[in-house]
Protein backbone atom coordinates (compact mmCIF):
# COMPACT_ATOMS: atom_id res chain seq x y z
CA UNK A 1 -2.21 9.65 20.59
CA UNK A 2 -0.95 5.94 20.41
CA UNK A 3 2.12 5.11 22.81
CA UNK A 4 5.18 3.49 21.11
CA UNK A 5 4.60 0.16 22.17
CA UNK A 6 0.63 0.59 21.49
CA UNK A 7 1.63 1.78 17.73
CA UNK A 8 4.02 -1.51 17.19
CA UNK A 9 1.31 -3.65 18.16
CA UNK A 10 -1.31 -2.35 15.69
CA UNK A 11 1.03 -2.78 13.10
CA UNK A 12 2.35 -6.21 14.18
CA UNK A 13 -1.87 -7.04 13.76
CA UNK A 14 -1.72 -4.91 10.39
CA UNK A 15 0.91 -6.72 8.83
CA UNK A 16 -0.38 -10.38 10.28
CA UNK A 17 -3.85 -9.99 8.69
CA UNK A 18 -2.21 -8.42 4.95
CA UNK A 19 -0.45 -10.29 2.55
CA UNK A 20 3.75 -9.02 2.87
CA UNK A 21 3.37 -8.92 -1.33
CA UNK A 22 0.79 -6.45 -1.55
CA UNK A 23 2.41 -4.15 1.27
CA UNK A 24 6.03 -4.01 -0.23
CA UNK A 25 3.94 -3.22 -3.32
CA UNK A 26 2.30 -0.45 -1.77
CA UNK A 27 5.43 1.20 0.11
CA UNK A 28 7.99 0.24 -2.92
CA UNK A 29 9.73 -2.37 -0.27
CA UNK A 30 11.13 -5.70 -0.78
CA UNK A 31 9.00 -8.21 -0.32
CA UNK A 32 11.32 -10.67 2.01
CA UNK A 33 10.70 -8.60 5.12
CA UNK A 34 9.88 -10.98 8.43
CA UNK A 35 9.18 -9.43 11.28
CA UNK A 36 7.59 -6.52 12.13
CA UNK A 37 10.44 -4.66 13.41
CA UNK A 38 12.66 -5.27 10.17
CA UNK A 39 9.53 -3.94 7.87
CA UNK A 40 9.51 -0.77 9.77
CA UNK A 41 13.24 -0.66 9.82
CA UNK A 42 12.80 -0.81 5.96
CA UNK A 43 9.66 1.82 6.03
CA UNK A 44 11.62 4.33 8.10
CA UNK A 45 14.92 4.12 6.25
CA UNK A 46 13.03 4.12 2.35
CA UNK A 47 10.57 6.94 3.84
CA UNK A 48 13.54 9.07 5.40
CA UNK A 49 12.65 8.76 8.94
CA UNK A 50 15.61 8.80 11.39
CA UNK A 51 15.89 10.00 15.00
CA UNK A 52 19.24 12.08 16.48
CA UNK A 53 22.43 9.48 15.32
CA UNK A 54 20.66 8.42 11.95
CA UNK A 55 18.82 5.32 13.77
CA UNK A 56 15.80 4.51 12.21
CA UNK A 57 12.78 6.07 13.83
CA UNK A 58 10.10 2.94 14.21
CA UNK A 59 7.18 4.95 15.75
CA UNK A 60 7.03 7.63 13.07
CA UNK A 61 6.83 4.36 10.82
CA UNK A 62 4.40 3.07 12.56
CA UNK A 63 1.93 6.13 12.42
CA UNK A 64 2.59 6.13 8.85
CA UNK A 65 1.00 2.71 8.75
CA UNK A 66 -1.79 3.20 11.15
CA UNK A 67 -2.65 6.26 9.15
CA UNK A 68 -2.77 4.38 5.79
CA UNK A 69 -4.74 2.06 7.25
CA UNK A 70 -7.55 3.88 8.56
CA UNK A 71 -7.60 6.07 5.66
CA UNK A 72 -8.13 2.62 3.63
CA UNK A 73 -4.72 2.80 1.67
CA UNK A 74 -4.04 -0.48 2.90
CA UNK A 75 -7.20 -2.55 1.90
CA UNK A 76 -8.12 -5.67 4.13
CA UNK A 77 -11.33 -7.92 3.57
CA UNK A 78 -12.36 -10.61 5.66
């Protein structure tokens, strides 16, 4: 399996090669998200995902990501 710093970077390259619009569309997030960090933040807090003392858990995000990506949920064309 991916390593936490391993599943931030795939995402980091997942959101820099898809339009922010079309993935708040897809997870039901606000669009005005900048970094990666703050659009997991959002992902992990909308999606329920929280580790011991309610913090938001960014690597379960992340996997939820990577997963829709490979399974084509998130659609990228170059």
């Amino acid at each position: 399996m991916y390593g936490n710093s391993d599943c931030l970077a795939l995402v980091d390259q997942i959101i820099s090669k898809t339009d922010h619009a079309k993935l708040a569309a897809i997870y039901e997030l606000p669009p005005s998200f900048g970094t990666t960090e703050e659009f997991l933040w959002l992902l992990a807090n909308k999606s329920g995902r929280f580790l011991p003392g309610g913090r938001p858990d960014f690597s379960a995000a992340a996997r939820q990501v990577i997963q829709d990506w490979n399974s084509q949920k998130i659609s990228y064309w170059s």
